[in-house]
N, C-alpha and C. Protein backbone atom coordinates (compact mmCIF):
# COMPACT_ATOMS: atom_id res chain seq x y z
N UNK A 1 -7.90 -16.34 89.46
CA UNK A 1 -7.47 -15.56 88.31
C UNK A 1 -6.58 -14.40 88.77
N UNK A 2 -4.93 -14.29 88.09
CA UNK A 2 -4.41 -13.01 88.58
C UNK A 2 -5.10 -11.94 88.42
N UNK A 3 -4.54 -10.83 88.94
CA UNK A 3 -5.03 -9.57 88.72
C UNK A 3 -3.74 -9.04 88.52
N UNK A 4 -3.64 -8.34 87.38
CA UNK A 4 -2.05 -7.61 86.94
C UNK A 4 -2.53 -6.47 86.84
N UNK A 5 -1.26 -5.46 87.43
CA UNK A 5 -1.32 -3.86 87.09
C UNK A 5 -0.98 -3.23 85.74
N UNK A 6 -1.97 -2.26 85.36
CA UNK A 6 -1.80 -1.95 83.74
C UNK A 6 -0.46 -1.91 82.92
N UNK A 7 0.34 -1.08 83.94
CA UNK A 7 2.01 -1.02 83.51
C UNK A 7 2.58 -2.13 84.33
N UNK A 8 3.79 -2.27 83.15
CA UNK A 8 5.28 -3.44 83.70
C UNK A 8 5.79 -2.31 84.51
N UNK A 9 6.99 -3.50 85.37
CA UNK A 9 7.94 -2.63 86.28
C UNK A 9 8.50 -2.08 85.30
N UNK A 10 9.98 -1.62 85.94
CA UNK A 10 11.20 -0.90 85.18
C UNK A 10 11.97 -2.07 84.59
N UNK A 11 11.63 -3.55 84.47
CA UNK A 11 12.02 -4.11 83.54
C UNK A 11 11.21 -5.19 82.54
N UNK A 12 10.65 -4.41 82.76
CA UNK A 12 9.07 -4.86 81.39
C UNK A 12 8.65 -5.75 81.76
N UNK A 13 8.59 -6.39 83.14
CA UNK A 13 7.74 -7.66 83.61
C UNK A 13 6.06 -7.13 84.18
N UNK A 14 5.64 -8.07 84.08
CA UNK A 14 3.93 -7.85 84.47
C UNK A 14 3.88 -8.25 85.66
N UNK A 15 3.35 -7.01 86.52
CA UNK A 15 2.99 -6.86 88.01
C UNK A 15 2.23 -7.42 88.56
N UNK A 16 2.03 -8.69 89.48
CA UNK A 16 1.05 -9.09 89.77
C UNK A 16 0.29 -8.33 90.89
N UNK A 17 -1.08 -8.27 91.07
CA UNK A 17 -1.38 -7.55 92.76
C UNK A 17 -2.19 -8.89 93.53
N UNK A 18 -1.44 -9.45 94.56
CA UNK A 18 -1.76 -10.29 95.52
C UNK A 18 -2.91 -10.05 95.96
N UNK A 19 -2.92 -8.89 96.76
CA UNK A 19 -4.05 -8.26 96.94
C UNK A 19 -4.60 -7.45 96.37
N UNK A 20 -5.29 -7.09 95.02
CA UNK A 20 -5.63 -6.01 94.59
C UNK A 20 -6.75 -4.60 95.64
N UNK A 21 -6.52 -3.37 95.61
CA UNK A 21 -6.99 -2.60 95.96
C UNK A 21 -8.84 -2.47 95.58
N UNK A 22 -9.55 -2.22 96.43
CA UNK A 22 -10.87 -1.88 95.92
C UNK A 22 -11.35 -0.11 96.05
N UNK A 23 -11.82 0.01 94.87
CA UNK A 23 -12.10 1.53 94.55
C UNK A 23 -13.33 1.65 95.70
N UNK A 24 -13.22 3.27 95.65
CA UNK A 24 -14.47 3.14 95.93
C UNK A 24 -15.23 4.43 95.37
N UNK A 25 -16.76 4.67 95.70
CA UNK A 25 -17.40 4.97 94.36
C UNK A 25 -17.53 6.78 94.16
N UNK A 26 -17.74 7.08 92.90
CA UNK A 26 -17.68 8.22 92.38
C UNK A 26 -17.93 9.69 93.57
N UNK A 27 -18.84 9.00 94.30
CA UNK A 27 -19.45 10.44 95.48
C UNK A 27 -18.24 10.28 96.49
N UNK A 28 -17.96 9.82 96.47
CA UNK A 28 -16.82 9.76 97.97
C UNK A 28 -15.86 11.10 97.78
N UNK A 29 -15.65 11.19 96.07
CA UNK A 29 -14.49 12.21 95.91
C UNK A 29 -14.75 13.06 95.75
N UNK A 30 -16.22 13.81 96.13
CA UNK A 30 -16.68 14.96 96.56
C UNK A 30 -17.16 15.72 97.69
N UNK A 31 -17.00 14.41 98.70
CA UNK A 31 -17.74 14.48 100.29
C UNK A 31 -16.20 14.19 101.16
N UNK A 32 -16.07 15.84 101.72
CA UNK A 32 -14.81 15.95 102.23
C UNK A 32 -14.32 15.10 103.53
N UNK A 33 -15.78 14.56 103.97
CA UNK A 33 -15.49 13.48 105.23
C UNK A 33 -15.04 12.45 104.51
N UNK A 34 -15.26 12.12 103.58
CA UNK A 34 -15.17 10.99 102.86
C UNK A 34 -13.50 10.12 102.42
N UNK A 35 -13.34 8.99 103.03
CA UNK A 35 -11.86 8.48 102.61
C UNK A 35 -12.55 7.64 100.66
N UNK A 36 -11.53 8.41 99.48
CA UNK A 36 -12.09 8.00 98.52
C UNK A 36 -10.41 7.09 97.85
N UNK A 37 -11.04 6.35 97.16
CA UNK A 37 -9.58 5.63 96.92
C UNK A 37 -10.00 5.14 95.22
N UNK A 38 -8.49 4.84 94.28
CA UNK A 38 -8.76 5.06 92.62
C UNK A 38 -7.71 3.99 92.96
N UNK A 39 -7.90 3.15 91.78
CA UNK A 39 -7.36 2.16 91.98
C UNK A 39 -6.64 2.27 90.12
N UNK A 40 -5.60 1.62 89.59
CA UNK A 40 -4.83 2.66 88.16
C UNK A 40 -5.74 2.51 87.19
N UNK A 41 -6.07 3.56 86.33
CA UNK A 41 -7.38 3.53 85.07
C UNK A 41 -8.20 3.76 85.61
N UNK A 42 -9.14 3.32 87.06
CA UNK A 42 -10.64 3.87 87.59
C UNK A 42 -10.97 4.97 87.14
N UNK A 43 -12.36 5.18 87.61
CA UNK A 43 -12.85 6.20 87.06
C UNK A 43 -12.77 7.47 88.37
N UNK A 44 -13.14 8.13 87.82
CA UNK A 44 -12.93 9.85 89.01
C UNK A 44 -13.95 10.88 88.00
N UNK A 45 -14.28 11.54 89.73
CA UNK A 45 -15.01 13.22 88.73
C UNK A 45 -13.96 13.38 87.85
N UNK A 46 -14.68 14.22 86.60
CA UNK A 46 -14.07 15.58 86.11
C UNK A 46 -12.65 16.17 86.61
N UNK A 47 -13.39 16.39 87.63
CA UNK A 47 -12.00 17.62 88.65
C UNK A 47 -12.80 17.62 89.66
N UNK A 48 -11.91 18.14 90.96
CA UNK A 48 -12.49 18.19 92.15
C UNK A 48 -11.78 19.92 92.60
N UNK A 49 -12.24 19.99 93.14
CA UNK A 49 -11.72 21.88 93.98
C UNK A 49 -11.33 22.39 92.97
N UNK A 50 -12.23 22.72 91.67
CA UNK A 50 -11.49 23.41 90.57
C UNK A 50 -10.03 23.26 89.66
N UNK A 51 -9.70 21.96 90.27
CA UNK A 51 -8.98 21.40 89.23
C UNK A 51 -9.03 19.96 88.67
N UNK A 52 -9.01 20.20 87.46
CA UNK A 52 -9.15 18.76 86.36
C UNK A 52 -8.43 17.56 86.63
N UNK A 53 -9.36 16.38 86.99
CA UNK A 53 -8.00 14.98 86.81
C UNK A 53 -7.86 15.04 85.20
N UNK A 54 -6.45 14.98 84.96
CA UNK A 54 -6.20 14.66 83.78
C UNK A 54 -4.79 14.54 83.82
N UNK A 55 -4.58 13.30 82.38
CA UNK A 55 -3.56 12.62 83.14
C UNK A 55 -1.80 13.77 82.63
N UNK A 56 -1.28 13.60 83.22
CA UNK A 56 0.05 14.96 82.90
C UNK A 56 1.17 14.31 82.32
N UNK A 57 1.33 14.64 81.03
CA UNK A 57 2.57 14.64 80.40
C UNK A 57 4.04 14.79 81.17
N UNK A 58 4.60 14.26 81.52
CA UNK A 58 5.53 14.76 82.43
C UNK A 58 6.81 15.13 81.51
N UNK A 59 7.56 15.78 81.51
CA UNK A 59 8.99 16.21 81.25
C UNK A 59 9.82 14.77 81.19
N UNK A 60 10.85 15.07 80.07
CA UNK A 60 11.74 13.77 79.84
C UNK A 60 12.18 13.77 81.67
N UNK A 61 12.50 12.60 81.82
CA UNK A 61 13.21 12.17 83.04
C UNK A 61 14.86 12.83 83.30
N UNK A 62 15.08 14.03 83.00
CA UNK A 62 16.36 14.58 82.94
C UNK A 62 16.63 15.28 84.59
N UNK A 63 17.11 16.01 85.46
CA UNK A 63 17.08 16.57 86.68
C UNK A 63 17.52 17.67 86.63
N UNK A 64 17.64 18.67 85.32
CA UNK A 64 17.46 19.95 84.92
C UNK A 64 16.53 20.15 84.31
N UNK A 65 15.83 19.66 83.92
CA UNK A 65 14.38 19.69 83.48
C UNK A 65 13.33 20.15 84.57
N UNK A 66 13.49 18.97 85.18
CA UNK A 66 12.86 19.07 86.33
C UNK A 66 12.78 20.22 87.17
N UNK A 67 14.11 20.21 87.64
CA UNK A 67 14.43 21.55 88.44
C UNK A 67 14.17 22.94 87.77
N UNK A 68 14.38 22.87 86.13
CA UNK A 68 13.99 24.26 85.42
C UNK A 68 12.34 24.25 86.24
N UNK A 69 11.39 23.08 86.03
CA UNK A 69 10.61 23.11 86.04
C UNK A 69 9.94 23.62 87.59
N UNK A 70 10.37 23.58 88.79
CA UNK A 70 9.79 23.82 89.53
C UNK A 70 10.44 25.39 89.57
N UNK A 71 10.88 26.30 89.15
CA UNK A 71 10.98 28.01 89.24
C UNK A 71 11.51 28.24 90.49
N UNK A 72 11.05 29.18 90.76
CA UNK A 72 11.67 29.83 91.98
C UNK A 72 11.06 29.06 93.35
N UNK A 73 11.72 28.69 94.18
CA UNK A 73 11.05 27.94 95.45
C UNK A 73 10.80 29.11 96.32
N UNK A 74 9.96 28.31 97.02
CA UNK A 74 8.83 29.17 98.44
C UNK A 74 10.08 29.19 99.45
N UNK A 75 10.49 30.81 100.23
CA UNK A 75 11.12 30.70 100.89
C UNK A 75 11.10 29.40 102.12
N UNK A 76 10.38 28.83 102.12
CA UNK A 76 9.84 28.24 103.53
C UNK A 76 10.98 27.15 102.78
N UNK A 77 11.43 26.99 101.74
CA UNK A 77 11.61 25.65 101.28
C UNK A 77 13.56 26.03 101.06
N UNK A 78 13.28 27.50 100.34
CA UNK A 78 15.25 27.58 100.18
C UNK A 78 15.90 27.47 101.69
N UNK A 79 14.97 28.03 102.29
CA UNK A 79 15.81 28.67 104.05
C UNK A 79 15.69 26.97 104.92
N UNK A 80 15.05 26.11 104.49
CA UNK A 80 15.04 24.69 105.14
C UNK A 80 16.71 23.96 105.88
N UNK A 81 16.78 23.87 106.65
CA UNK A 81 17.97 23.33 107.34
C UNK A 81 18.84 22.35 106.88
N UNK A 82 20.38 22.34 106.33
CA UNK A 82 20.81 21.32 105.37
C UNK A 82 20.59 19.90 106.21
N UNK A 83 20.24 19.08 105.26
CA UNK A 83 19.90 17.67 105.89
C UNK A 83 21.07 16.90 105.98
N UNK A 84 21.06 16.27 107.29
CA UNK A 84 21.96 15.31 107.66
C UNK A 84 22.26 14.04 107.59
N UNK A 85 22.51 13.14 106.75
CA UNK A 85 22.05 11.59 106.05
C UNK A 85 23.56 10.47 106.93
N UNK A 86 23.25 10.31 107.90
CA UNK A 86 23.82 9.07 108.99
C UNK A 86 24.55 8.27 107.41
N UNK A 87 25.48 7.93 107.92
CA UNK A 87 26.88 6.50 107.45
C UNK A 87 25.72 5.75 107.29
N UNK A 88 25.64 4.97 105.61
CA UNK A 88 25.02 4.00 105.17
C UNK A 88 23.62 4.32 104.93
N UNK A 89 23.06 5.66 104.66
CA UNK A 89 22.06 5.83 104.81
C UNK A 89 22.15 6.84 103.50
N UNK A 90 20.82 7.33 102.44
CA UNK A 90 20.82 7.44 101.30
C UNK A 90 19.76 8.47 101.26
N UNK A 91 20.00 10.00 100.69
CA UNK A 91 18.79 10.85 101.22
C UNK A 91 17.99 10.85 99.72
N UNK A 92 16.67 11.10 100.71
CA UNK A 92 15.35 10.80 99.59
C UNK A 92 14.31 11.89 100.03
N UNK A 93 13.58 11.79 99.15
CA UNK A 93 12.51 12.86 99.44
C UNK A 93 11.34 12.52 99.07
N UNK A 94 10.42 13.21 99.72
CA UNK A 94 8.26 12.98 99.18
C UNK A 94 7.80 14.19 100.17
N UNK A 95 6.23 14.05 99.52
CA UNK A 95 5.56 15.04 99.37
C UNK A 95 3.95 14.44 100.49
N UNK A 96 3.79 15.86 101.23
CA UNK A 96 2.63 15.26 101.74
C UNK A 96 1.43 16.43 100.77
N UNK A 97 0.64 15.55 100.30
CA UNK A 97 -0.60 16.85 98.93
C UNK A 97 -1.32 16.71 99.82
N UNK A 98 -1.64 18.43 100.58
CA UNK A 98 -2.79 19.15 100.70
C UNK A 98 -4.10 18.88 100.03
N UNK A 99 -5.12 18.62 99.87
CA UNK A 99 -6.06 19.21 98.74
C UNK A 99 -7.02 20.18 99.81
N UNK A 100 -7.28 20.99 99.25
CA UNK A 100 -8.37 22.47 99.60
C UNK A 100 -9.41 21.77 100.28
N UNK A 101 -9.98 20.99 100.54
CA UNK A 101 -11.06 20.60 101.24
C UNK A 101 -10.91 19.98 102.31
N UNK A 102 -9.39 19.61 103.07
CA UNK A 102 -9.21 19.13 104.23
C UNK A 102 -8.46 17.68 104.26
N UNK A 103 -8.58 17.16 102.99
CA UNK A 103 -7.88 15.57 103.00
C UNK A 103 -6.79 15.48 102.51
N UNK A 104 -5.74 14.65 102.25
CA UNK A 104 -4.59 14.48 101.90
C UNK A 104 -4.56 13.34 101.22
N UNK A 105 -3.81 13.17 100.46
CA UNK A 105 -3.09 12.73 99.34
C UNK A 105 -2.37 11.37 99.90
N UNK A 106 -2.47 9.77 99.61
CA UNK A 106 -1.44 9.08 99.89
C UNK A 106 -1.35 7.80 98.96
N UNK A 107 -0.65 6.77 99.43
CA UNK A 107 -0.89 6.12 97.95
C UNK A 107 -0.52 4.20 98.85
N UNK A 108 -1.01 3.97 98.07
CA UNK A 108 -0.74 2.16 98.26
C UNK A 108 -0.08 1.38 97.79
N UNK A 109 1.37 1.07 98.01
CA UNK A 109 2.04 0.53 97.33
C UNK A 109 1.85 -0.86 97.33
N UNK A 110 2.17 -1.34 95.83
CA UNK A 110 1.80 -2.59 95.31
C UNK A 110 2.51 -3.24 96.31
N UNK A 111 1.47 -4.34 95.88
CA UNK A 111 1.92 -6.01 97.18
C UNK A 111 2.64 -5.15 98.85
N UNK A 112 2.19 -4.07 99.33
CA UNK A 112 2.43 -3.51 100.50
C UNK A 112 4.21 -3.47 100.41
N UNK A 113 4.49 -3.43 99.46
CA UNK A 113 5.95 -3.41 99.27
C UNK A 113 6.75 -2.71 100.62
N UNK A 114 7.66 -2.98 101.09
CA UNK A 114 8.35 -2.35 102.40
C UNK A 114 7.38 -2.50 103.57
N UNK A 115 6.69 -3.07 103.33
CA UNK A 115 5.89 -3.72 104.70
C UNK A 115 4.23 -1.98 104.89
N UNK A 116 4.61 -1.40 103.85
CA UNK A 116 3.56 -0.31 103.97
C UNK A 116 2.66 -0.76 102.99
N UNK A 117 1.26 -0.77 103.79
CA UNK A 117 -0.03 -0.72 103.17
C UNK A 117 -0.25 0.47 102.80
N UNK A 118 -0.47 1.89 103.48
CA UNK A 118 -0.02 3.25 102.80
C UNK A 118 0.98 4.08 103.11
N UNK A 119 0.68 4.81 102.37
CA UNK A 119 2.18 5.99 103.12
C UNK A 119 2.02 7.32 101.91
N UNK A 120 3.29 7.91 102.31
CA UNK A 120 2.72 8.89 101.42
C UNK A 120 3.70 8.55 99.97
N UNK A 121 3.66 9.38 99.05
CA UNK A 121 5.04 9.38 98.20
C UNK A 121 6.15 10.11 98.46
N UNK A 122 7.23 8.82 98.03
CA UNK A 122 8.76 9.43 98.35
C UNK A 122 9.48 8.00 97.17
N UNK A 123 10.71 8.99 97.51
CA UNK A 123 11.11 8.19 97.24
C UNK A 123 13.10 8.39 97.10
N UNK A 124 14.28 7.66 96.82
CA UNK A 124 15.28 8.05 96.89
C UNK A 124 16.14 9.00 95.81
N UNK A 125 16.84 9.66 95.89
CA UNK A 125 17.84 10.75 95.03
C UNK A 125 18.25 9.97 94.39
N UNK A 126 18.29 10.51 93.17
CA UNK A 126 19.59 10.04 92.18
C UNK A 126 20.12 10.77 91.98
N UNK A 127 21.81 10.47 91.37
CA UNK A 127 22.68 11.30 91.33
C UNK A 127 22.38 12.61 90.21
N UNK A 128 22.36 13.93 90.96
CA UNK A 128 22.52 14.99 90.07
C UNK A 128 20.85 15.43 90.12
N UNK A 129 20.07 15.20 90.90
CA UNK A 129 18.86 15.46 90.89
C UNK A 129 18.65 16.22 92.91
N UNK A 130 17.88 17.37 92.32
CA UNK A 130 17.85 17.72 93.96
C UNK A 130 16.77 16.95 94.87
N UNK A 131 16.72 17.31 96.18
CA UNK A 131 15.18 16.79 96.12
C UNK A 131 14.31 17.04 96.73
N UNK A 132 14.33 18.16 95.93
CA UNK A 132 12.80 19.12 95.11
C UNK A 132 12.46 18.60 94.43
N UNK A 133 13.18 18.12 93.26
CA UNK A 133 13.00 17.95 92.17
C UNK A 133 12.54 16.22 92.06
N UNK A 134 13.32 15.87 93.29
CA UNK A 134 13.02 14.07 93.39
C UNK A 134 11.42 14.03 94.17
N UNK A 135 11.31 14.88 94.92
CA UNK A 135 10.14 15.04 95.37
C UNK A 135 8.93 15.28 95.00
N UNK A 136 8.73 16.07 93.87
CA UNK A 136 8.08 16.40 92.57
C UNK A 136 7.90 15.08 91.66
N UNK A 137 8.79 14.36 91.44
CA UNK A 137 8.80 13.57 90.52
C UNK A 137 8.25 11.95 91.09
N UNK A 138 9.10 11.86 92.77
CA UNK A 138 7.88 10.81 93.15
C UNK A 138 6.39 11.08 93.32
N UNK A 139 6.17 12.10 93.39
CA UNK A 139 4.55 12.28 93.34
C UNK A 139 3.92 11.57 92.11
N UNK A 140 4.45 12.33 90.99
CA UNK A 140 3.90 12.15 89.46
C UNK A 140 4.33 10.21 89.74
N UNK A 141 5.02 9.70 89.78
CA UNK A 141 5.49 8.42 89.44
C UNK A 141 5.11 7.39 90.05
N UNK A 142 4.58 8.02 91.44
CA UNK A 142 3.49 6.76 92.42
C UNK A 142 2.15 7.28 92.65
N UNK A 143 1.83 9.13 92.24
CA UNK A 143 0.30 9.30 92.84
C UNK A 143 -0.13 9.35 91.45
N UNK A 144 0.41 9.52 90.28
CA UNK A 144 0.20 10.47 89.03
C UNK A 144 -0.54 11.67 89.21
N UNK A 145 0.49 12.46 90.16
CA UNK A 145 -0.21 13.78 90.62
C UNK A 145 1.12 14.95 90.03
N UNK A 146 0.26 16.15 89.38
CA UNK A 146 1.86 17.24 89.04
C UNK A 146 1.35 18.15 90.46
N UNK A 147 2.13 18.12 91.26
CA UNK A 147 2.29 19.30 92.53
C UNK A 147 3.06 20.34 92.39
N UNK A 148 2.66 21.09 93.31
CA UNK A 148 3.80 22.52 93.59
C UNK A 148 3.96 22.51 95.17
N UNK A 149 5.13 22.72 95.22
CA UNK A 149 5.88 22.38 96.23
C UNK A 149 5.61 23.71 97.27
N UNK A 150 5.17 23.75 98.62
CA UNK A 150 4.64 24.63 99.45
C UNK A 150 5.57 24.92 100.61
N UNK A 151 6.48 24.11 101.41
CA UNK A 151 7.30 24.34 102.15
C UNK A 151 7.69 22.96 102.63
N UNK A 152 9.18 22.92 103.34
CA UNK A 152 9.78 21.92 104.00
C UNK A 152 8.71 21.78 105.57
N UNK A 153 8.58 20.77 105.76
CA UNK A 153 8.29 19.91 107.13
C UNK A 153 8.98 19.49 107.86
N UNK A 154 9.69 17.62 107.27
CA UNK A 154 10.54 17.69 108.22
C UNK A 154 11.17 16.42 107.81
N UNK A 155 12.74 16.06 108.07
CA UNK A 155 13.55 15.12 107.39
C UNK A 155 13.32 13.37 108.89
N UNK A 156 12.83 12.64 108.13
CA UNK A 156 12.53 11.18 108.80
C UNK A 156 14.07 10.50 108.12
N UNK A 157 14.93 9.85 109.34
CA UNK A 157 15.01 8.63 109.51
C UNK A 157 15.04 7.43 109.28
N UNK A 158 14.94 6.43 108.27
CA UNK A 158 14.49 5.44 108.03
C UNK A 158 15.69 4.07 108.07
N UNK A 159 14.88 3.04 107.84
CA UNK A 159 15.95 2.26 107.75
C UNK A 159 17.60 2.36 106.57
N UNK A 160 17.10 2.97 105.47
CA UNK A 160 17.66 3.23 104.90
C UNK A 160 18.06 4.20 104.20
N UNK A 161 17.50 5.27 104.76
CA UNK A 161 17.64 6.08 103.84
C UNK A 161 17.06 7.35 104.86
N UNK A 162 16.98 8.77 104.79
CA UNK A 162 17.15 9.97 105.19
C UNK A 162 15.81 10.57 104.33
N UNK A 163 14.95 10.81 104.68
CA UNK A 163 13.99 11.44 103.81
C UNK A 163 13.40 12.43 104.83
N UNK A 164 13.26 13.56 103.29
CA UNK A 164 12.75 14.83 103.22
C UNK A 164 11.71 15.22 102.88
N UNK A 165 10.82 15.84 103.73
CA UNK A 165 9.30 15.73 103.61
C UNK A 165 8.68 16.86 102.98
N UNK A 166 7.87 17.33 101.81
CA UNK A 166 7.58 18.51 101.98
C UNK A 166 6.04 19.10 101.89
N UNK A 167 5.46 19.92 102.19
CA UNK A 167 3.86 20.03 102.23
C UNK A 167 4.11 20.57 100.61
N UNK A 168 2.56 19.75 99.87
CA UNK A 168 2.35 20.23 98.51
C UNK A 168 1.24 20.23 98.51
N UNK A 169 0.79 20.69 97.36
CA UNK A 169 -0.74 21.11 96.58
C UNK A 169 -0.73 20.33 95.04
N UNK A 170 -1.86 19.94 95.02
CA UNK A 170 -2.02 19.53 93.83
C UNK A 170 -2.31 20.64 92.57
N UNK A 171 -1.89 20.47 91.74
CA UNK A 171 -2.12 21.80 90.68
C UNK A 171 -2.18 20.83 89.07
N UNK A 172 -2.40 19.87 88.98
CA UNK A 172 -2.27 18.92 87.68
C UNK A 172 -2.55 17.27 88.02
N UNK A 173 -2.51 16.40 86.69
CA UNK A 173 -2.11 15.23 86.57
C UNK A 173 -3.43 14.21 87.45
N UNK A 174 -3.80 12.95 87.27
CA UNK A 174 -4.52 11.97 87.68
C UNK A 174 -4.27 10.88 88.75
N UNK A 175 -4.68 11.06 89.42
CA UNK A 175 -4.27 9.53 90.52
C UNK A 175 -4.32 8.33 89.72
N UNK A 176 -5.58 8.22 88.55
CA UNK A 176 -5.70 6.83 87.96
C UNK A 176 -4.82 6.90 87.48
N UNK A 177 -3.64 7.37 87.04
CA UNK A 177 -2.53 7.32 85.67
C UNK A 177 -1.30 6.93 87.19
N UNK A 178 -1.36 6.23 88.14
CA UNK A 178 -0.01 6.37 88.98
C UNK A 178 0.78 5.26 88.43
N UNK A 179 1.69 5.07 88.51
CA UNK A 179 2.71 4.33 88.16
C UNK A 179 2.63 2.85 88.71
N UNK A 180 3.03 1.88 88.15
CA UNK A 180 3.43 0.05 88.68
C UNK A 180 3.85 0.11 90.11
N UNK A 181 4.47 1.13 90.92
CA UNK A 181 4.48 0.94 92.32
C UNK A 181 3.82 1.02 93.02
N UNK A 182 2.24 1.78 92.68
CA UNK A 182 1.61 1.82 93.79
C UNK A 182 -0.19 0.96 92.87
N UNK A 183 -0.60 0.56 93.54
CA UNK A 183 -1.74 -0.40 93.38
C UNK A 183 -3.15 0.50 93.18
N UNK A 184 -2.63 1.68 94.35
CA UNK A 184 -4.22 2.53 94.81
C UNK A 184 -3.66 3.80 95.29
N UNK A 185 -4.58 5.23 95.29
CA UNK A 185 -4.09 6.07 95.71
C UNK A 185 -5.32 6.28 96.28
N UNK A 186 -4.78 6.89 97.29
CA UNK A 186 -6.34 7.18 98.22
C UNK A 186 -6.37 8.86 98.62
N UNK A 187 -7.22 9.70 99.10
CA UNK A 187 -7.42 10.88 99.41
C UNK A 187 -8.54 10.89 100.59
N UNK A 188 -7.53 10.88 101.87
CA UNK A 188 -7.71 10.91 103.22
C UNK A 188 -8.21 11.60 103.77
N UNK A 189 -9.50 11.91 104.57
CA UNK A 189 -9.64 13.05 105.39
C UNK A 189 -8.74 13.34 106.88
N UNK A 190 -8.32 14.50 107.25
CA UNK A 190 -6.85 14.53 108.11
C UNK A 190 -7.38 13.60 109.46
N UNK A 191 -8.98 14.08 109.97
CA UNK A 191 -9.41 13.05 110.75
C UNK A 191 -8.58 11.10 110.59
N UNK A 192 -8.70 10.83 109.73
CA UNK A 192 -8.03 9.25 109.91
C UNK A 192 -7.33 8.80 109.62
N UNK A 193 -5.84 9.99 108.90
CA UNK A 193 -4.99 9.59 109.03
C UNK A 193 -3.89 8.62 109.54
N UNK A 194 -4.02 8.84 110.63
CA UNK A 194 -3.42 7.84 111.54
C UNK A 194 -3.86 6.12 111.70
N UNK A 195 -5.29 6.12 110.80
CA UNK A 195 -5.89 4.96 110.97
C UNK A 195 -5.41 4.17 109.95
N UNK A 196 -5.15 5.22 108.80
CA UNK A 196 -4.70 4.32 107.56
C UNK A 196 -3.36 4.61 107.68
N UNK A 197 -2.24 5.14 107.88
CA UNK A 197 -0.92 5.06 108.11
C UNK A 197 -0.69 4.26 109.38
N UNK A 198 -0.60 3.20 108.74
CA UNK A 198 0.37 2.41 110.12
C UNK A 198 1.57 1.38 110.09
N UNK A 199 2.34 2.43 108.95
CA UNK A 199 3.63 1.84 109.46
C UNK A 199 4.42 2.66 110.17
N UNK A 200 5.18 2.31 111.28
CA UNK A 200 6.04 3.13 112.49
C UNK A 200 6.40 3.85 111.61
N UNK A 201 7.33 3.97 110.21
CA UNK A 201 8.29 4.87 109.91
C UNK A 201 7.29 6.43 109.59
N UNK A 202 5.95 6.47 109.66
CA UNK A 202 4.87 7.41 109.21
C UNK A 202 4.69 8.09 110.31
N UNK A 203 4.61 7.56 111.81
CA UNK A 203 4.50 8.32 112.54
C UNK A 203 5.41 9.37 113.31
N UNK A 204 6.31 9.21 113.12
CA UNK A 204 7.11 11.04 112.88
C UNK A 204 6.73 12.09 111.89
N UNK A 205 6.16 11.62 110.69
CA UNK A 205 5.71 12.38 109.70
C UNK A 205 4.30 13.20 110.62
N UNK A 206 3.64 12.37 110.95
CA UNK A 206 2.24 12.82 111.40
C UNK A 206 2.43 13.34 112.70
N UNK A 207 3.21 13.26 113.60
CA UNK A 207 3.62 14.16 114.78
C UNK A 207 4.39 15.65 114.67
N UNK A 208 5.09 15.71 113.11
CA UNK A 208 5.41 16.75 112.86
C UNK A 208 4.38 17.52 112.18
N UNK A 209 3.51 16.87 111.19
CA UNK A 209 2.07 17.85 110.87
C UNK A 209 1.09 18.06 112.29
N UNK A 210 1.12 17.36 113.40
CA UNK A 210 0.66 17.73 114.55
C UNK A 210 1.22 19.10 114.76
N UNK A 211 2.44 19.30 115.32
CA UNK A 211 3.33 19.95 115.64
C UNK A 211 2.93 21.67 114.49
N UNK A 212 3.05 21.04 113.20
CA UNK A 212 2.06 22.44 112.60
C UNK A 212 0.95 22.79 112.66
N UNK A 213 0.59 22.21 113.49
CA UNK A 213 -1.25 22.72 113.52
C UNK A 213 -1.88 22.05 112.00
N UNK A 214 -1.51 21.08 111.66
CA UNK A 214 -2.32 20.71 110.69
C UNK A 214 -3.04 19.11 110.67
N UNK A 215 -2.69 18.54 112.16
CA UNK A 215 -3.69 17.71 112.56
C UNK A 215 -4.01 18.03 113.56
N UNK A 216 -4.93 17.18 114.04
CA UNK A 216 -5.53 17.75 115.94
C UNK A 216 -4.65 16.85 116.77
N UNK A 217 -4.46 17.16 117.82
CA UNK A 217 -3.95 16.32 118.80
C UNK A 217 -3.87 15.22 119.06
């Protein structure tokens, strides 16, 4: 029997999941050792670290909207170094979410799409959108998370594309509500990171949160 994801793609077809994701259960997402994972619609606490899952209205899809919407940026983020995007290559941006208790934020894209079982959210610029603002908006669109943007990290490389990394916090919005691209969102303790990221293009990401003192060695 298929298993289809609640939402169609971006052209109203029904998503199959090859492999569907398995949740796992309600206590996990309160026990900070704990790797807890929501699979789209599951269930979740209330709220966790004093803020509510609930799912977030997002702003029309406009890129002044958006950008009205994120205010004044964290110096750490205006003073960031202009990024350099190599011949044939397309700059994009994502977000690594903090949460207050030590774990992070990542997500599972359907059918391991791009050869990643997880990773974090990103995703590419469109024209006339910064990306802050693209960065913000892949969160909401693969974690169904509303973040606030905390400072630049560090720009990866990829096969195709130039992406811009930035540390965030969750401040809104539901993991169960994520979008047809991703299958599962999970919330990592920084301990095993590395166990569940394993596609090569992740590990520059995680050598540069080394590099901040925000994993161990």
């Amino acid at each position: 029997m298929s298993v289809y994801h609640p939402l169609n793609d971006d052209h109203g077809q029904r998503v199959v999941l090859s492999t569907p994701s398995s949740p796992t259960s309600l206590s996990s997402w309160t026990d900070p050792k704990a790797l807890a994972t929501v699979v789209p619609g599951g269930p979740l606490p209330s709220s966790l670290n004093g803020i509510a899952f609930s799912k977030w209205e997002a702003p029309a899809p406009e890129p002044d909207i958006w950008q009205a919407m994120l205010g004044d940026l964290p110096f750490t983020i205006a003073s960031a170094p202009p990024m350099s995007v190599a011949t044939g290559h397309k700059p994009a941006a994502g977000t690594i979410i903090l949460e207050p208790d030590g774990r992070v934020w990542i997500i599972h894209p359907s059918n391991a799409f791009g050869g990643y079982s997880a990773t974090f959210p990103k995703g590419k610029r469109d024209p006339g959108w910064s990306l802050e603002a693209t960065a913000v908006r892949e969160a909401y669109e693969e974690a169904g998370l509303h973040v606030q943007l905390v400072s630049w990290l560090t720009d990866v490389t990829r096969s195709t594309s130039v992406c811009r990394y930035y540390l965030a916090r969750r401040i809104g919005g539901s993991p169960a509500s994520m979008g047809w691209e991703s299958q599962a969102v999970s919330l990592v303790p920084r301990s095993l990171l590395a166990e569940v990221l394993k596609h090569p293009n992740d590990a520059a990401i995680l050598e540069a949160l080394r590099k901040g003192w925000l994993l161990s060695p």
